[in-house]
PDB file of N, CA and C in Angstrom:
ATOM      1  N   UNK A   1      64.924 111.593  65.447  1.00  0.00           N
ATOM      2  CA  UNK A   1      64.609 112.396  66.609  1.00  0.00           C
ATOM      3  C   UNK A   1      65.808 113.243  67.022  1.00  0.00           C
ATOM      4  N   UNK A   2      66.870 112.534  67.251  1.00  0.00           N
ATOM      5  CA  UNK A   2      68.095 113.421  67.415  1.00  0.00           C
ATOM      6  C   UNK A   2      69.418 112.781  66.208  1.00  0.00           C
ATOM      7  N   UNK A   3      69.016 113.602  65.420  1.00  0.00           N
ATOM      8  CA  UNK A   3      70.101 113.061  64.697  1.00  0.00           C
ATOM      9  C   UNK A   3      71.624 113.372  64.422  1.00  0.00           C
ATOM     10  N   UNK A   4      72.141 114.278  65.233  1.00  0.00           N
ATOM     11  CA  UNK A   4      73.384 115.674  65.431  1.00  0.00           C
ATOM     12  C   UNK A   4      73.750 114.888  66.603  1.00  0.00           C
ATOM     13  N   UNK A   5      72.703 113.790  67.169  1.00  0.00           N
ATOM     14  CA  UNK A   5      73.396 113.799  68.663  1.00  0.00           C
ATOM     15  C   UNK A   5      74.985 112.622  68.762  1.00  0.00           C
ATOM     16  N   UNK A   6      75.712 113.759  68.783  1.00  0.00           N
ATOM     17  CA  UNK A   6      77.505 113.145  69.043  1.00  0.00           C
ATOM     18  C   UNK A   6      77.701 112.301  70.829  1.00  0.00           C
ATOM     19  N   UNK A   7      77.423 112.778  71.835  1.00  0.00           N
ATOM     20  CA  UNK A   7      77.759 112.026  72.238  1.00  0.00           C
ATOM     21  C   UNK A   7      76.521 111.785  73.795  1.00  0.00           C
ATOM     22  N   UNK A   8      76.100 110.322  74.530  1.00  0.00           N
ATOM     23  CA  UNK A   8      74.970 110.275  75.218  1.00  0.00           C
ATOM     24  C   UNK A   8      75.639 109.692  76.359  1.00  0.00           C
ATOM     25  N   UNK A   9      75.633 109.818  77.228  1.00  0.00           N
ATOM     26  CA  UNK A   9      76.427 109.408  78.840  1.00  0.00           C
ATOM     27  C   UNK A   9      77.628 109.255  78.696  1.00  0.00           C
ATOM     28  N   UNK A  10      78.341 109.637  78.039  1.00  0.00           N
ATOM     29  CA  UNK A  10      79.627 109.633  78.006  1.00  0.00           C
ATOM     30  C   UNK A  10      80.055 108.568  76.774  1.00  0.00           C
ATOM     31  N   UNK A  11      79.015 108.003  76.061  1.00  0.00           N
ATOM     32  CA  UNK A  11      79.210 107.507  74.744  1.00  0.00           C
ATOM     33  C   UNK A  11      79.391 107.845  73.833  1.00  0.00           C
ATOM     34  N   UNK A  12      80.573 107.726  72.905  1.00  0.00           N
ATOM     35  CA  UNK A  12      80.146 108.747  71.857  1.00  0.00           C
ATOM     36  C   UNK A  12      79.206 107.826  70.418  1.00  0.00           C
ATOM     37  N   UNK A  13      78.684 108.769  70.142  1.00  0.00           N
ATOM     38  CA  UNK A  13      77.413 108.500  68.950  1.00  0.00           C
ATOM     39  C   UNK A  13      77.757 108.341  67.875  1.00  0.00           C
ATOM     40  N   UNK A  14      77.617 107.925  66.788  1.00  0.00           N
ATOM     41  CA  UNK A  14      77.981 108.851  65.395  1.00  0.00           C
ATOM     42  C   UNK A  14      77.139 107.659  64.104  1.00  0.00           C
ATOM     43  N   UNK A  15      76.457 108.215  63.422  1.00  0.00           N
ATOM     44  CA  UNK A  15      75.868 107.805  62.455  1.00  0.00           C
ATOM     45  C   UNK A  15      74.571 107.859  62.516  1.00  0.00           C
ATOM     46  N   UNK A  16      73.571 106.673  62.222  1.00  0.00           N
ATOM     47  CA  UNK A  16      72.307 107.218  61.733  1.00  0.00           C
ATOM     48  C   UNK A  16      71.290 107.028  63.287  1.00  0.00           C
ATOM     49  N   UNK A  17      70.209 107.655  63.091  1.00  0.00           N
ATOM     50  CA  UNK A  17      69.724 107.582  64.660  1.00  0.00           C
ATOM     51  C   UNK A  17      69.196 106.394  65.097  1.00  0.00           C
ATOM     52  N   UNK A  18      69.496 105.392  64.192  1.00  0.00           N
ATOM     53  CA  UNK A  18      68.843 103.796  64.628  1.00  0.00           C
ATOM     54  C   UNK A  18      70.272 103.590  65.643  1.00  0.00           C
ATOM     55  N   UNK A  19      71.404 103.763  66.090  1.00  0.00           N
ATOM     56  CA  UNK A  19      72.559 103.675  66.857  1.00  0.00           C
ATOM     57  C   UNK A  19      71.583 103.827  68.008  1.00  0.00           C
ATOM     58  N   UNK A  20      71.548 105.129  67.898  1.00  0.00           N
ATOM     59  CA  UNK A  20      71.035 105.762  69.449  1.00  0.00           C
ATOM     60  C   UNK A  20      69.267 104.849  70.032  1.00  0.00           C
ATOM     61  N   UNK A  21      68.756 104.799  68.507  1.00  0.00           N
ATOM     62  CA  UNK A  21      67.336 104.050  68.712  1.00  0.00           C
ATOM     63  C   UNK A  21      67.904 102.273  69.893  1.00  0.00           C
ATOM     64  N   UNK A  22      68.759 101.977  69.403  1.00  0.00           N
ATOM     65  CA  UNK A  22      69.594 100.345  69.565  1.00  0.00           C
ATOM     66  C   UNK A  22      69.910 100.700  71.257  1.00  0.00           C
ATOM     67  N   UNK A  23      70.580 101.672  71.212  1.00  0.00           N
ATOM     68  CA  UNK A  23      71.222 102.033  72.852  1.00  0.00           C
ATOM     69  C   UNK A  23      70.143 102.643  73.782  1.00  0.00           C
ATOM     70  N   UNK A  24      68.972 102.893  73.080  1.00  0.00           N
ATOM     71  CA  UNK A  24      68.058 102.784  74.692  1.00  0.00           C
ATOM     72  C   UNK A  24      67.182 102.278  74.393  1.00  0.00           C
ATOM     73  N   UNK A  25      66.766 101.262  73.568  1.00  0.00           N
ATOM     74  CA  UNK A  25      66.587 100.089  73.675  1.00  0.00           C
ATOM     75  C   UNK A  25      67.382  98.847  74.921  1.00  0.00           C
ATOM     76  N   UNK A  26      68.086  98.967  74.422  1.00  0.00           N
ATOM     77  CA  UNK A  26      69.426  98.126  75.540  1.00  0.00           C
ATOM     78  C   UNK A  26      68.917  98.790  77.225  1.00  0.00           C
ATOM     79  N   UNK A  27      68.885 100.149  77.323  1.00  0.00           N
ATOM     80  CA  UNK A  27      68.960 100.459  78.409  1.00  0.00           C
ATOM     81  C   UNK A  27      67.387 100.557  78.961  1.00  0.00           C
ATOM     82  N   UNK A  28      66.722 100.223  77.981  1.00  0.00           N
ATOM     83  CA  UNK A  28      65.090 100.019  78.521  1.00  0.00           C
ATOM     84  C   UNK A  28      65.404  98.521  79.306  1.00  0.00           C
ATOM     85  N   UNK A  29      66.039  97.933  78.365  1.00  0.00           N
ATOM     86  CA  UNK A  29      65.809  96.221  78.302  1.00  0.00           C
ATOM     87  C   UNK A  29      66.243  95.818  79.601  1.00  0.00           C
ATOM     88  N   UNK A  30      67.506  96.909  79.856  1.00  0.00           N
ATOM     89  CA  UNK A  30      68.107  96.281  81.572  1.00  0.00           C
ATOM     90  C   UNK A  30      67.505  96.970  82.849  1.00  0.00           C
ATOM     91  N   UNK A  31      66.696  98.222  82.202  1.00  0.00           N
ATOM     92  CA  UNK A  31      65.915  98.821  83.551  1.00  0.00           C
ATOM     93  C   UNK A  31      64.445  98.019  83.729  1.00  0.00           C
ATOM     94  N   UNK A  32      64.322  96.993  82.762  1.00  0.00           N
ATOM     95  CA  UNK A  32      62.601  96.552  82.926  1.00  0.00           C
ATOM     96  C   UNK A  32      62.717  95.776  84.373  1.00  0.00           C
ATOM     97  N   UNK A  33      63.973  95.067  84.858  1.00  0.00           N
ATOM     98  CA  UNK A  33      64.053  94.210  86.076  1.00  0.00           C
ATOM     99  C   UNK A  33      63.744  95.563  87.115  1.00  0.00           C
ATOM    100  N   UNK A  34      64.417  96.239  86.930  1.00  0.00           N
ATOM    101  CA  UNK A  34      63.837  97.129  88.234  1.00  0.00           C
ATOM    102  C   UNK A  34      62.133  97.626  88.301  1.00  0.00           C
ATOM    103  N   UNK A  35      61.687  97.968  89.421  1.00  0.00           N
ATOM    104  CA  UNK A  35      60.291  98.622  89.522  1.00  0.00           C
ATOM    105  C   UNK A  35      60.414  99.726  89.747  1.00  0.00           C
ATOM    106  N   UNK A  36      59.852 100.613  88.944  1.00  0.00           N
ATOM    107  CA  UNK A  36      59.839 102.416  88.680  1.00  0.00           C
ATOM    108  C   UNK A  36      58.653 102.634  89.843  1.00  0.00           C
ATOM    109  N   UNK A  37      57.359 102.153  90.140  1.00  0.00           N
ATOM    110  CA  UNK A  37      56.444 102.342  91.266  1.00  0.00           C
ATOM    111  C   UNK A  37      55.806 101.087  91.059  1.00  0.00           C
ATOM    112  N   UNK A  38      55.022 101.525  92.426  1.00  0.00           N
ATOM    113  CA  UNK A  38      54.315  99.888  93.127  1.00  0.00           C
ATOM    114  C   UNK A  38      55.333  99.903  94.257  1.00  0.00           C
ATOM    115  N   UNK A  39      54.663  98.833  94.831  1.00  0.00           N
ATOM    116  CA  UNK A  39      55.130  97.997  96.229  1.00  0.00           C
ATOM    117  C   UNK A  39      56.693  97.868  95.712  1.00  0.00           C
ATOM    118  N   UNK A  40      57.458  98.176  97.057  1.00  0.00           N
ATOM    119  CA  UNK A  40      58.594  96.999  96.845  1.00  0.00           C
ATOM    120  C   UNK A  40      59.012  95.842  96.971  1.00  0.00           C
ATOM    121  N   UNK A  41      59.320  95.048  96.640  1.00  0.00           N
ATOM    122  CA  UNK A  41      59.161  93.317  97.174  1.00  0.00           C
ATOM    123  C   UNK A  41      60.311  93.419  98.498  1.00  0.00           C
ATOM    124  N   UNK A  42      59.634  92.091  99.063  1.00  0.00           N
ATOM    125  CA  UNK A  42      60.055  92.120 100.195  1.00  0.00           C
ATOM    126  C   UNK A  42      61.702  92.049 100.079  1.00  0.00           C
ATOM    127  N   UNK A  43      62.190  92.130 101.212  1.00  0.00           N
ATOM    128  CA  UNK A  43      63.535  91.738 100.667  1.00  0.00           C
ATOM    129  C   UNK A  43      63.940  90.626 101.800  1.00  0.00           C
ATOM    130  N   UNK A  44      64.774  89.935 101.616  1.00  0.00           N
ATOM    131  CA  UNK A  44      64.932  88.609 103.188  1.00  0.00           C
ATOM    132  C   UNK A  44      65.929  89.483 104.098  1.00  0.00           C
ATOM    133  N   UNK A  45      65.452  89.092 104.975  1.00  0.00           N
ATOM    134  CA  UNK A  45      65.947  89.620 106.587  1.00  0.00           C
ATOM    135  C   UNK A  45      67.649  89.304 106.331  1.00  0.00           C
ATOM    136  N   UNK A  46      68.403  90.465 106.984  1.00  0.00           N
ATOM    137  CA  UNK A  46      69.368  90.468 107.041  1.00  0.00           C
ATOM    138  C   UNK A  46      70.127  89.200 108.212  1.00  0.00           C
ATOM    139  N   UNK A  47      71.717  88.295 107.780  1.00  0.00           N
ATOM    140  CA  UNK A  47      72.059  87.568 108.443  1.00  0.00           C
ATOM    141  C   UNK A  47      73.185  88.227 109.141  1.00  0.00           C
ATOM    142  N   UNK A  48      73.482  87.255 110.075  1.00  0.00           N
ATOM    143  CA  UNK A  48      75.091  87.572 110.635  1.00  0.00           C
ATOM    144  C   UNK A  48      75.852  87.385 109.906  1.00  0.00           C
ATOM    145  N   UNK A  49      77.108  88.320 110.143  1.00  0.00           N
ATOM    146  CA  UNK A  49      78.195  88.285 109.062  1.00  0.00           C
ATOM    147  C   UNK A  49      78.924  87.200 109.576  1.00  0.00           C
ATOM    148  N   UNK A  50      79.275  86.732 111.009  1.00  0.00           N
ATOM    149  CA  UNK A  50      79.834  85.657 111.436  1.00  0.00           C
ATOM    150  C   UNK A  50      78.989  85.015 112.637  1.00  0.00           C
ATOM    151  N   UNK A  51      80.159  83.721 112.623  1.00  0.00           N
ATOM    152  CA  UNK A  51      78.835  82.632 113.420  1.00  0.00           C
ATOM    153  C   UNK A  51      79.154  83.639 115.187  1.00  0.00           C
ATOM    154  N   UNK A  52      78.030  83.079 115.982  1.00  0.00           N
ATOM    155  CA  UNK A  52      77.905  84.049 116.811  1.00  0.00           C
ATOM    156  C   UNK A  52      79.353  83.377 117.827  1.00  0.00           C
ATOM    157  N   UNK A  53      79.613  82.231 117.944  1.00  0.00           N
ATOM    158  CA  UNK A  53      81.368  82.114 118.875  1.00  0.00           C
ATOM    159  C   UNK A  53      82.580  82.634 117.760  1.00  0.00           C
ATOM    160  N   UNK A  54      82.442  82.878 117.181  1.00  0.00           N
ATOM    161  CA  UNK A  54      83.665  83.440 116.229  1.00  0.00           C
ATOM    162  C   UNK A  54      84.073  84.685 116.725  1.00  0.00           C
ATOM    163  N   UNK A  55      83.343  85.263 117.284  1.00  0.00           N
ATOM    164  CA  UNK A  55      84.273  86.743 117.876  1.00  0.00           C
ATOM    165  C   UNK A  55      84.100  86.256 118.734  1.00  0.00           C
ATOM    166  N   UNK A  56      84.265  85.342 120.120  1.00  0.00           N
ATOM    167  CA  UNK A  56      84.304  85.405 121.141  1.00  0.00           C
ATOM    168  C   UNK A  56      86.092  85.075 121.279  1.00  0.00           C
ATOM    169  N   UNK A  57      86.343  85.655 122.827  1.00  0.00           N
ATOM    170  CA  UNK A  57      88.025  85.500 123.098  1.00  0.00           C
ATOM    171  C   UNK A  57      88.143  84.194 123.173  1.00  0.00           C
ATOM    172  N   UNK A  58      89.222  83.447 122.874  1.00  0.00           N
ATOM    173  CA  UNK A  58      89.788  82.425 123.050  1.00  0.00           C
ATOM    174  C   UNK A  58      90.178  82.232 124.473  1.00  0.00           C
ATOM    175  N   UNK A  59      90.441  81.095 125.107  1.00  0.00           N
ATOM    176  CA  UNK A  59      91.058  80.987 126.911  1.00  0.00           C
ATOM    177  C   UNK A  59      92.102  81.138 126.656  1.00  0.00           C
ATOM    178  N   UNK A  60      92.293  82.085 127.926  1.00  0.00           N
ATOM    179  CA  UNK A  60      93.635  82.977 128.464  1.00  0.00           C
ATOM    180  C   UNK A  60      94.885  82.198 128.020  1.00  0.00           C
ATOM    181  N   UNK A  61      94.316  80.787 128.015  1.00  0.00           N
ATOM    182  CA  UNK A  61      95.978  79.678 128.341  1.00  0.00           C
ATOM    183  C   UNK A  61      96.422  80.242 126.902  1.00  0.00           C
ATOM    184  N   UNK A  62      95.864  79.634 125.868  1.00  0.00           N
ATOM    185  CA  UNK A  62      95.611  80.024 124.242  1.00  0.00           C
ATOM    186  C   UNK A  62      96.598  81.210 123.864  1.00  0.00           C
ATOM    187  N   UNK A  63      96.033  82.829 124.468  1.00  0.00           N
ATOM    188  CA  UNK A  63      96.247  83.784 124.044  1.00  0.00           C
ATOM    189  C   UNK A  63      97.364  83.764 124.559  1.00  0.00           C
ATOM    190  N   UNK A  64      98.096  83.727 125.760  1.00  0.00           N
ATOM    191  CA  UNK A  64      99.120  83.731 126.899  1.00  0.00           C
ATOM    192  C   UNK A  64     100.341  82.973 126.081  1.00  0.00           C
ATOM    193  N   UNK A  65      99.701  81.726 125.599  1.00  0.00           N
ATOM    194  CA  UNK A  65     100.793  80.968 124.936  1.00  0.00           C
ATOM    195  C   UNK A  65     101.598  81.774 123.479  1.00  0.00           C
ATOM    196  N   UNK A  66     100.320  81.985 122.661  1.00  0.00           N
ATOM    197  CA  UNK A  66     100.706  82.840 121.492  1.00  0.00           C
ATOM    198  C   UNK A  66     101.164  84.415 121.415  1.00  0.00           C
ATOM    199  N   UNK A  67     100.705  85.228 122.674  1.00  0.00           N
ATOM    200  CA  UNK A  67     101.681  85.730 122.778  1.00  0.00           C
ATOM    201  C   UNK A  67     103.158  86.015 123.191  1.00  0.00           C
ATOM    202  N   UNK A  68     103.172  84.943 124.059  1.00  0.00           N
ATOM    203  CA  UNK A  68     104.721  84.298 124.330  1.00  0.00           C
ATOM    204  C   UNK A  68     105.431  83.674 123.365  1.00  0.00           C
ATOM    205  N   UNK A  69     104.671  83.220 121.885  1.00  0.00           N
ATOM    206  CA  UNK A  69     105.244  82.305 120.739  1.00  0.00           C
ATOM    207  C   UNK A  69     105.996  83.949 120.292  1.00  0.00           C
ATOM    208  N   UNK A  70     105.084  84.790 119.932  1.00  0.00           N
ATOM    209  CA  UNK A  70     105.266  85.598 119.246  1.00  0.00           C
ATOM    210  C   UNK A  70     106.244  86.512 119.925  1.00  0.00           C
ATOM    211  N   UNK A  71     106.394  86.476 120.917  1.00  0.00           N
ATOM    212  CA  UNK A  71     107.503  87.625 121.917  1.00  0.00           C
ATOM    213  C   UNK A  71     108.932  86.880 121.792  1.00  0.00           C
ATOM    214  N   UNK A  72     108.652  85.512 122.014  1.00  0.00           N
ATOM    215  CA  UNK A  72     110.151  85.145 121.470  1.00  0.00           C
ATOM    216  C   UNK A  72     110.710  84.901 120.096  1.00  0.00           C
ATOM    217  N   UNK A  73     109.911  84.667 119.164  1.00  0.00           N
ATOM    218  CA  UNK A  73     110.104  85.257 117.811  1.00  0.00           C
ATOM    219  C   UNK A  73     110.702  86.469 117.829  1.00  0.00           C
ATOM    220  N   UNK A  74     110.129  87.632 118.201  1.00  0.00           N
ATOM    221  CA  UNK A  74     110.582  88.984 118.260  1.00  0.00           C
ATOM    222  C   UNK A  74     111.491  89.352 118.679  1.00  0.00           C
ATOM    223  N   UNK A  75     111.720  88.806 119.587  1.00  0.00           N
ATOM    224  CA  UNK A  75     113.262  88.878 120.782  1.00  0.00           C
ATOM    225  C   UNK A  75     114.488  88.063 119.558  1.00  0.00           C
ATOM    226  N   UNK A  76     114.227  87.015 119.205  1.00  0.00           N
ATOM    227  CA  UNK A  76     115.127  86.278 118.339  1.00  0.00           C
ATOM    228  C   UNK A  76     115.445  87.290 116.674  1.00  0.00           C
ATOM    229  N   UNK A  77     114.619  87.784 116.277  1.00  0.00           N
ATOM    230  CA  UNK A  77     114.562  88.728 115.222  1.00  0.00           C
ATOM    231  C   UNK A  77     115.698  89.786 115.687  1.00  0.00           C
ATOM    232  N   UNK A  78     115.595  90.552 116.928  1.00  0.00           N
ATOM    233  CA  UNK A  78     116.170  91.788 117.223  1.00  0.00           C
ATOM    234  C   UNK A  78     117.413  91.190 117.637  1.00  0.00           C
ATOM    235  N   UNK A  79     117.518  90.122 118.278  1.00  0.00           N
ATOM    236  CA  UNK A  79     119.076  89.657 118.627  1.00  0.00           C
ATOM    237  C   UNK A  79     119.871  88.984 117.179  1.00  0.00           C
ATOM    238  N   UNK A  80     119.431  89.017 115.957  1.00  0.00           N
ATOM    239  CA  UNK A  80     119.658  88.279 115.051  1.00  0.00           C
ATOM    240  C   UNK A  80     119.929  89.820 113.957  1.00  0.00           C
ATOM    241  N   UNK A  81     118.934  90.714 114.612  1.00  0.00           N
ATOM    242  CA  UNK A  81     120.026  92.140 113.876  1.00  0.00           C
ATOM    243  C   UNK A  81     120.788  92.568 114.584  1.00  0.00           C
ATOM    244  N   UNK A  82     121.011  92.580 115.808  1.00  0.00           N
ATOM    245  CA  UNK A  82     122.173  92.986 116.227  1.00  0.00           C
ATOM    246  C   UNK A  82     123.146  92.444 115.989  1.00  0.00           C
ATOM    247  N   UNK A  83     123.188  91.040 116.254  1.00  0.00           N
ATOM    248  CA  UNK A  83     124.548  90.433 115.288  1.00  0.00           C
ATOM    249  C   UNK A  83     124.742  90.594 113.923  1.00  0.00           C
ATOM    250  N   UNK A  84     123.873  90.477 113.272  1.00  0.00           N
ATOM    251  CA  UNK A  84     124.466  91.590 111.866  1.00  0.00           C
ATOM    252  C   UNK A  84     124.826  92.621 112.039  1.00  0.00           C
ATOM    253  N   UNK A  85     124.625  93.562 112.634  1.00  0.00           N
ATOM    254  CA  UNK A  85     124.900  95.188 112.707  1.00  0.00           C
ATOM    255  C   UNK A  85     126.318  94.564 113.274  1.00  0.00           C
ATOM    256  N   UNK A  86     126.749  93.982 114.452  1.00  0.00           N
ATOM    257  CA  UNK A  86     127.657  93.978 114.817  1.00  0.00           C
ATOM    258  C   UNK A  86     128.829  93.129 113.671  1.00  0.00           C
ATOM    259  N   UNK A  87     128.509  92.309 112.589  1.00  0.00           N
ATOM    260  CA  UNK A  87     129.202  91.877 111.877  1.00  0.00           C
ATOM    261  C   UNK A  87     129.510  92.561 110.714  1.00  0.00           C
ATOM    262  N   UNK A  88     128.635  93.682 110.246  1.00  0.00           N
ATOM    263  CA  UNK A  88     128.973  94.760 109.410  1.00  0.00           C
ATOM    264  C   UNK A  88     129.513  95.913 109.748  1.00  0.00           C
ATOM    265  N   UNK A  89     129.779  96.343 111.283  1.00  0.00           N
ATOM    266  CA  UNK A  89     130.719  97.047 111.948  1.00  0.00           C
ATOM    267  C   UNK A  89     132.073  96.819 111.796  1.00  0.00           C
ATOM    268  N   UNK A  90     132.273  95.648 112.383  1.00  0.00           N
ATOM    269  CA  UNK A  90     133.394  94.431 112.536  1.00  0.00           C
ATOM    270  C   UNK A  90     134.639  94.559 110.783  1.00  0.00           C
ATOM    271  N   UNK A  91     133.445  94.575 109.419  1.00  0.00           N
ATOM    272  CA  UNK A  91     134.195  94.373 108.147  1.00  0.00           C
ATOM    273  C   UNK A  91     133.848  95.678 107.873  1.00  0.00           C
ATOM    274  N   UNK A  92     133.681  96.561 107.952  1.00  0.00           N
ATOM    275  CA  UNK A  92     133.451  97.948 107.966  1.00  0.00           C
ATOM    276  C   UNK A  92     135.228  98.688 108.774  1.00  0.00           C
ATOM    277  N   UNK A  93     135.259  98.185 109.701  1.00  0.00           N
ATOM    278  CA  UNK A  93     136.575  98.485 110.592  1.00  0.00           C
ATOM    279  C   UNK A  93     137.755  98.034 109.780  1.00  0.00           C
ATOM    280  N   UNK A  94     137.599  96.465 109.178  1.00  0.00           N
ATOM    281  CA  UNK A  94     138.912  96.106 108.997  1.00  0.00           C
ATOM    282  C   UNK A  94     138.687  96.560 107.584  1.00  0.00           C
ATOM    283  N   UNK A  95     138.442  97.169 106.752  1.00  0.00           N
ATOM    284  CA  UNK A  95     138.466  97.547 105.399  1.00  0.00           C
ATOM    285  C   UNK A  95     138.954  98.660 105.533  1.00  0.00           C
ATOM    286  N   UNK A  96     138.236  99.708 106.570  1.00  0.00           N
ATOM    287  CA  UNK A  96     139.255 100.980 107.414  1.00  0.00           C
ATOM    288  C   UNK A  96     140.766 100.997 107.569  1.00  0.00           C
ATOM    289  N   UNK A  97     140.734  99.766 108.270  1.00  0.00           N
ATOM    290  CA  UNK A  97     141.933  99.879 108.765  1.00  0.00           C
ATOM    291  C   UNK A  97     142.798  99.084 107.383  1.00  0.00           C
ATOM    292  N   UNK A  98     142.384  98.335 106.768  1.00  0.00           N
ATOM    293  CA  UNK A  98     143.351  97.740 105.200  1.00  0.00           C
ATOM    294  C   UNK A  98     143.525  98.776 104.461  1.00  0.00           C
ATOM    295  N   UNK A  99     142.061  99.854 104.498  1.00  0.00           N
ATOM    296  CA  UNK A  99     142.793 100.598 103.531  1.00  0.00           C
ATOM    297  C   UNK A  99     144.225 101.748 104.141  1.00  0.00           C
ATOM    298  N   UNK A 100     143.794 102.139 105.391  1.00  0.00           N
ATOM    299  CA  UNK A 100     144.552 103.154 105.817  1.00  0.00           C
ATOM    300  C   UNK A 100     146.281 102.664 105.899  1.00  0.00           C
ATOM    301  N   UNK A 101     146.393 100.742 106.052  1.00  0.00           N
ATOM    302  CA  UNK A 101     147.237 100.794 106.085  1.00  0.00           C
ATOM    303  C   UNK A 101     148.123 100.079 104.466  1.00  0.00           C
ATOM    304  N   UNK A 102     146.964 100.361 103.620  1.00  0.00           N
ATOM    305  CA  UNK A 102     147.419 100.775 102.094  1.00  0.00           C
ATOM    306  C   UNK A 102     147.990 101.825 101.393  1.00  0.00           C
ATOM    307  N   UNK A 103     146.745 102.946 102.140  1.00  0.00           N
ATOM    308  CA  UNK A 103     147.252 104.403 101.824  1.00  0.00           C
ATOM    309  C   UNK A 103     149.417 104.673 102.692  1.00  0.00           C
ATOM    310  N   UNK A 104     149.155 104.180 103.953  1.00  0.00           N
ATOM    311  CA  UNK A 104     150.267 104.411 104.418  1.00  0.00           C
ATOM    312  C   UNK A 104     151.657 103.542 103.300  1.00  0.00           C
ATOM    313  N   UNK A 105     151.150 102.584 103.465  1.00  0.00           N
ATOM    314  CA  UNK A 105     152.665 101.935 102.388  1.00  0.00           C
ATOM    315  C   UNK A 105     152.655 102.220 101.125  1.00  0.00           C
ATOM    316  N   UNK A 106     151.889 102.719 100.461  1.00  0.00           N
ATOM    317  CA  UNK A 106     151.849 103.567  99.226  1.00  0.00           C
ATOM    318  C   UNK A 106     152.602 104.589  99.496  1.00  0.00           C
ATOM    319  N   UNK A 107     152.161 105.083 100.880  1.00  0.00           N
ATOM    320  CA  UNK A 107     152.972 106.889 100.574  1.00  0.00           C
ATOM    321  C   UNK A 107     154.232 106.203 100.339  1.00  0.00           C
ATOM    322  N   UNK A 108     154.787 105.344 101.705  1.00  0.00           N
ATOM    323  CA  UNK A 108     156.319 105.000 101.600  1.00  0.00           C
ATOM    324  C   UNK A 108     156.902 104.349 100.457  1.00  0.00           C
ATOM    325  N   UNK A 109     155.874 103.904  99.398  1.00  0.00           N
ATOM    326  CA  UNK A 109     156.743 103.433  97.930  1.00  0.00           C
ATOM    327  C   UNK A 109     156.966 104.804  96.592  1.00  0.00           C
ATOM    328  N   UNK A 110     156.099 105.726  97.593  1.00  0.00           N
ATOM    329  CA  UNK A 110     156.356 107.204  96.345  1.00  0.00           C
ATOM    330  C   UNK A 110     157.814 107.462  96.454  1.00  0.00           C
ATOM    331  N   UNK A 111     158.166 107.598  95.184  1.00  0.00           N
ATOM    332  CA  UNK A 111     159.579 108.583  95.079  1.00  0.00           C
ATOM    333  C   UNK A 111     159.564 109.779  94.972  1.00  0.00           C
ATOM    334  N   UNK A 112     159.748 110.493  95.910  1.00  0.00           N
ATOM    335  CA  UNK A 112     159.614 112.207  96.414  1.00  0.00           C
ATOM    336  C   UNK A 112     160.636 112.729  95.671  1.00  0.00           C
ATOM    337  N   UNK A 113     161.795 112.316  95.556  1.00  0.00           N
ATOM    338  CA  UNK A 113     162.970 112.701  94.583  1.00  0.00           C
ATOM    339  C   UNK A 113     162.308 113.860  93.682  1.00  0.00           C
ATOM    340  N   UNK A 114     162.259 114.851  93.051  1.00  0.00           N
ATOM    341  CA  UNK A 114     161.935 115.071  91.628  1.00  0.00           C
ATOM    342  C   UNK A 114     163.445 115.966  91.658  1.00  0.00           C
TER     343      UNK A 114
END
């Protein structure tokens, strides 16, 4: 029937037309579950995605507490980079100041003489 035919949904083809006879075969075989016309069968009633107290708020005490867990976490985080920042300032300075007062006693061991 098509025997030239190279390539079918993005498959490519090649040889005798029993290939192509085989491949919609296959694709008869997996469309027979579906219904082309007629009734549609029923389908079952849709459920809740969650139980119905699962989105409800938790008591105030609950939320009040955990966000107070979580605020002092946060507070402890930001005071815990500032003391780093302030301890990489700190060896940042004295490496400044080692080297500058490297560069200085270097100059004074040059012999300017020439």
């Amino acid at each position: 029937m098509m025997p030239r035919l190279k390539v079918l949904d993005g498959e490519v083809l090649s040889g005798k037309g029993s290939e192509v006879f085989k491949i919609c075969s296959e694709i008869d075989a997996a469309l027979q579950g579906t219904p082309t016309s007629g009734p549609i069968p029923e389908m079952s009633k849709p459920q809740p995605w969650f139980a119905s107290d699962s989105l409800r708020l938790k008591d105030s005490k609950d939320q009040d507490a955990a966000i107070d867990d979580v605020t002092k976490k946060f507070k402890d985080v930001l005071v815990d980079c500032q003391r780093l920042q302030e301890e990489g300032q700190r060896a940042l300075d004295q490496v400044k100041s080692s080297s500058t007062q490297q560069g200085i006693e270097h100059l004074k061991n040059l012999d300017l003489s020439m």
